[in-house]
C-alpha atoms as a PDB file:
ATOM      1  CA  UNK A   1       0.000   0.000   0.000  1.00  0.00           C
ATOM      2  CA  UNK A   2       2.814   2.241   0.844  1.00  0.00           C
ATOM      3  CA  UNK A   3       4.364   1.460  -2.482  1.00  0.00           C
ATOM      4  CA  UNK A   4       1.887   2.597  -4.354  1.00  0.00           C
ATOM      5  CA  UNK A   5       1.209   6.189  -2.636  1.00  0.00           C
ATOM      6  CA  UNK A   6       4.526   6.877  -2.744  1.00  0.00           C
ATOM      7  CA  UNK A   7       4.510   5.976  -6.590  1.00  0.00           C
ATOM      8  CA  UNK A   8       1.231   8.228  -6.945  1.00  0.00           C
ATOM      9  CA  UNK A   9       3.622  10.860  -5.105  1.00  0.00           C
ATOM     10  CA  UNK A  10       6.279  10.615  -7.537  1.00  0.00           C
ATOM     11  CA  UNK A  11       4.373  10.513 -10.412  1.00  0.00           C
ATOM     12  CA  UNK A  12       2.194  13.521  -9.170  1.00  0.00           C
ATOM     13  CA  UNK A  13       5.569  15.790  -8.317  1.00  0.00           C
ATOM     14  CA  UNK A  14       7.373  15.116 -11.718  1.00  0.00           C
ATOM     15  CA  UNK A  15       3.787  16.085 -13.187  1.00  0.00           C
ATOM     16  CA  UNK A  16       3.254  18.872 -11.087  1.00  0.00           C
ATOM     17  CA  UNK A  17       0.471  17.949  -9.140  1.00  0.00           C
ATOM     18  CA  UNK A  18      -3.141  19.439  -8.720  1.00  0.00           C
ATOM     19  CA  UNK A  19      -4.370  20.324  -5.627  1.00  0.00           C
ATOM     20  CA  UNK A  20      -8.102  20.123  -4.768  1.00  0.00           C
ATOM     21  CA  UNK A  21      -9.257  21.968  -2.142  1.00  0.00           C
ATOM     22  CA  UNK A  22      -8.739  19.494   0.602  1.00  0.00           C
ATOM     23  CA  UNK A  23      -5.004  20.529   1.248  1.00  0.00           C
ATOM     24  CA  UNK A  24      -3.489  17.012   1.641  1.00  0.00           C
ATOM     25  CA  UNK A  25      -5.373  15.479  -0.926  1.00  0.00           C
ATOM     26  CA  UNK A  26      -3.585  15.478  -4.535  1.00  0.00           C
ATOM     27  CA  UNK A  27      -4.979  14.299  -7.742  1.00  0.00           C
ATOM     28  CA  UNK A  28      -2.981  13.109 -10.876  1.00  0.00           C
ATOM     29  CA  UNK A  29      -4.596  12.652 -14.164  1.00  0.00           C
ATOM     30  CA  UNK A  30      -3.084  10.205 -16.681  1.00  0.00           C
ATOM     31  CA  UNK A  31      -4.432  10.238 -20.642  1.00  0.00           C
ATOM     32  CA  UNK A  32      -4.055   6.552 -21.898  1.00  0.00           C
ATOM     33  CA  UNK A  33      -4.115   5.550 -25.212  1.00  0.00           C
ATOM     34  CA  UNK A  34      -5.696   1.846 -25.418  1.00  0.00           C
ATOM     35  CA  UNK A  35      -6.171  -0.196 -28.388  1.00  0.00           C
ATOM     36  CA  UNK A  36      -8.685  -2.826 -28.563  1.00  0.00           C
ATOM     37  CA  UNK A  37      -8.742  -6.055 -30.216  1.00  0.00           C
ATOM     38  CA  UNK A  38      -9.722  -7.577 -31.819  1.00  0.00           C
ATOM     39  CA  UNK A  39     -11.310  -4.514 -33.349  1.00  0.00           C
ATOM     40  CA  UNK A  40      -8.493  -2.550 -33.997  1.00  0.00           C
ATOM     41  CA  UNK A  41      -9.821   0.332 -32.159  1.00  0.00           C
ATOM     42  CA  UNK A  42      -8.137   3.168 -30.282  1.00  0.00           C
ATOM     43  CA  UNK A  43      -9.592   4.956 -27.526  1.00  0.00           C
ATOM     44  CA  UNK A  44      -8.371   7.395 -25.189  1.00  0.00           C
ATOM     45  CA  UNK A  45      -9.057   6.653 -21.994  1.00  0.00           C
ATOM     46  CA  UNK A  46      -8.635   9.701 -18.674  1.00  0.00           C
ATOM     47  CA  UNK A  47      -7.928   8.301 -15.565  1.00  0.00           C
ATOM     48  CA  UNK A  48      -8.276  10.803 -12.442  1.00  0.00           C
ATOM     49  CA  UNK A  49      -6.437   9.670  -9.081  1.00  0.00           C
ATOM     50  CA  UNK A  50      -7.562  11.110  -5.886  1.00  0.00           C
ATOM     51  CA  UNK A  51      -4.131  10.429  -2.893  1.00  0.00           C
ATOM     52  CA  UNK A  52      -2.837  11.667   0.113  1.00  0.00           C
ATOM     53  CA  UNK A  53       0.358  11.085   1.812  1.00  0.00           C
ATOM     54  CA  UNK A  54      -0.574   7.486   3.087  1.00  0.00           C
ATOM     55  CA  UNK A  55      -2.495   5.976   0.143  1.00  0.00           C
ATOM     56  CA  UNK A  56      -4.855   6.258  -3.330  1.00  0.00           C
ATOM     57  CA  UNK A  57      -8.630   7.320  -2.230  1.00  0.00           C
ATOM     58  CA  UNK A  58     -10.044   7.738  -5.466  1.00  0.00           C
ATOM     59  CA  UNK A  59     -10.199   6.678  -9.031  1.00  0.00           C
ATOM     60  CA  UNK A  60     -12.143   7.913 -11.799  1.00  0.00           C
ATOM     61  CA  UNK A  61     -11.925   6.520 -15.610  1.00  0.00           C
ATOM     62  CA  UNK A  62     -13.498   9.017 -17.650  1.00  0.00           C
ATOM     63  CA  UNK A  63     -15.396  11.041 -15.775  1.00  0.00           C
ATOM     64  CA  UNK A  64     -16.941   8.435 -14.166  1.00  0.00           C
ATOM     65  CA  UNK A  65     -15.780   7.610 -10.587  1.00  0.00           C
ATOM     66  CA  UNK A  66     -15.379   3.527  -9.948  1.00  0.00           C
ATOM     67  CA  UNK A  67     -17.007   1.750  -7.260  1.00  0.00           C
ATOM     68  CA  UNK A  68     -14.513  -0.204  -5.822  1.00  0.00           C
ATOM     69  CA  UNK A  69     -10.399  -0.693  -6.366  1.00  0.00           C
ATOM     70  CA  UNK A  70      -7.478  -2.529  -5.475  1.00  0.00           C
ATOM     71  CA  UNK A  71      -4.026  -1.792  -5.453  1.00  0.00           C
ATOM     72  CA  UNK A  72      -0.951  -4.030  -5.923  1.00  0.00           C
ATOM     73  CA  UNK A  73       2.560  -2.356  -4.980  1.00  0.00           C
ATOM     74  CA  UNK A  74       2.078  -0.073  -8.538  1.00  0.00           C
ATOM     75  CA  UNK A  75      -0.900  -1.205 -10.059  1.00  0.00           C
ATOM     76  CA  UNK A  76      -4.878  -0.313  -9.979  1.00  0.00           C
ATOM     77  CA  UNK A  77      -7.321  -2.704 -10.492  1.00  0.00           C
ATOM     78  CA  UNK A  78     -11.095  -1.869 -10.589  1.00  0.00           C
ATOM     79  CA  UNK A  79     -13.744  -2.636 -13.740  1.00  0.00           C
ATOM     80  CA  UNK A  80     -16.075  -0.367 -15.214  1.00  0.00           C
ATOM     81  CA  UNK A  81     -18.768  -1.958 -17.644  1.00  0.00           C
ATOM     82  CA  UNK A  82     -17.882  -5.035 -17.561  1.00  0.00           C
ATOM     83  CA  UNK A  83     -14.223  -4.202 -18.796  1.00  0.00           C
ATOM     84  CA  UNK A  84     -11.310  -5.403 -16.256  1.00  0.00           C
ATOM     85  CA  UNK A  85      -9.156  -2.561 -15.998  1.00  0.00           C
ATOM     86  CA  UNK A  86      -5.064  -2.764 -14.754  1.00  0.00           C
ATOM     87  CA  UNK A  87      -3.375   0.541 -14.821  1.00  0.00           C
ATOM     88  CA  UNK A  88      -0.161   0.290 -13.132  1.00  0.00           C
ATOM     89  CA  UNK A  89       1.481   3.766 -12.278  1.00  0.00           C
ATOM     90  CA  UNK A  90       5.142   3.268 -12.561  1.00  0.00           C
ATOM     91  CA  UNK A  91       5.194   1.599 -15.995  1.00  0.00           C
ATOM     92  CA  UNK A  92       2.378   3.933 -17.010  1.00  0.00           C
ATOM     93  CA  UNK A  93       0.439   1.342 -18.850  1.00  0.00           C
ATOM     94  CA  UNK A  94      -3.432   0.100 -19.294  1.00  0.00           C
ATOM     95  CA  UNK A  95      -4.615  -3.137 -19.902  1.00  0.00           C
ATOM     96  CA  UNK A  96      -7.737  -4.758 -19.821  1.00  0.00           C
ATOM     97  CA  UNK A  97     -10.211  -7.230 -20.594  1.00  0.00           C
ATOM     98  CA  UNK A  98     -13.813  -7.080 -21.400  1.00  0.00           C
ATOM     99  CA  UNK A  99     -14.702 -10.475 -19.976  1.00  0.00           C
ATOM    100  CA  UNK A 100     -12.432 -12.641 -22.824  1.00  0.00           C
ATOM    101  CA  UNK A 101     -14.150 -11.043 -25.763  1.00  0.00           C
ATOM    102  CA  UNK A 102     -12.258  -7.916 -26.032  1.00  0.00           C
ATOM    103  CA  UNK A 103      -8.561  -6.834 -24.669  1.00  0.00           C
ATOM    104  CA  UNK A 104      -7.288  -3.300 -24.647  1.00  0.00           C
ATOM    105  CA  UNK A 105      -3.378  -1.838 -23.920  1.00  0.00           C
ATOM    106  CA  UNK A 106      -1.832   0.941 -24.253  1.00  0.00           C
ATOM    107  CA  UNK A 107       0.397   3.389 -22.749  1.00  0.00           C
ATOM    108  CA  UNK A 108      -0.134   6.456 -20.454  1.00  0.00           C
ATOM    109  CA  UNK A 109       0.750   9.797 -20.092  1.00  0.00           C
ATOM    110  CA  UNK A 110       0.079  12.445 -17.493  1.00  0.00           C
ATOM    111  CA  UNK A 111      -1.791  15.110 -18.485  1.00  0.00           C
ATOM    112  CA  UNK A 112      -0.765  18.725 -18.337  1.00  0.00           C
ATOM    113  CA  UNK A 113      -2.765  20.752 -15.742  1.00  0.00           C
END
């Protein structure tokens, strides 16, 4: 758990981090660029994440906040419409699965604020 906040914190400080009006909590926003087979499709994905100093609160994928998440050392996990979603921070990469009949990766980049 630790891991991960302080890879949000990284990532966040080389990106120059937003601050919402809660002091201690910082937001990132990474714009990933996923391609889906076996469509060929590319979509660009936002992903907002909500942190503090001790670990991720929040995650949104485009607009739309998820329900639940996990984190593993530098990964989120979470789905949203039946897609399977892994974004893992310090690679900067998505993948994901919409339940075996559709895949999507791509890479990430933080967005500008």
């Amino acid at each position: 758990m630790k891991a991960l906040a302080a890879a949000a914190l990284a990532l966040a400080c080389t990106a120059g981090a937003v601050t919402t009006a809660h002091a201690a909590l910082r937001q990132v926003q990474l714009v990933c660029d996923a391609v889906y087979m076996p469509a060929r499709t590319s979509w660009n994905r936002v992903v907002d994440i909500g942190y503090d100093d001790k670990r991720v609160r929040s995650v949104s994928i485009d607009g739309v906040p998820v329900y639940t998440f996990a984190i593993a050392q530098t990964v989120i996990m979470t789905a949203l419409d039946n897609e399977r979603i892994q974004i893992d921070t310090a690679s900067q990469t998505w993948t994901s699965d919409f339940r075996g009949q559709a895949t999507g990766q791509g890479r990430c980049e933080r967005a500008t604020p």
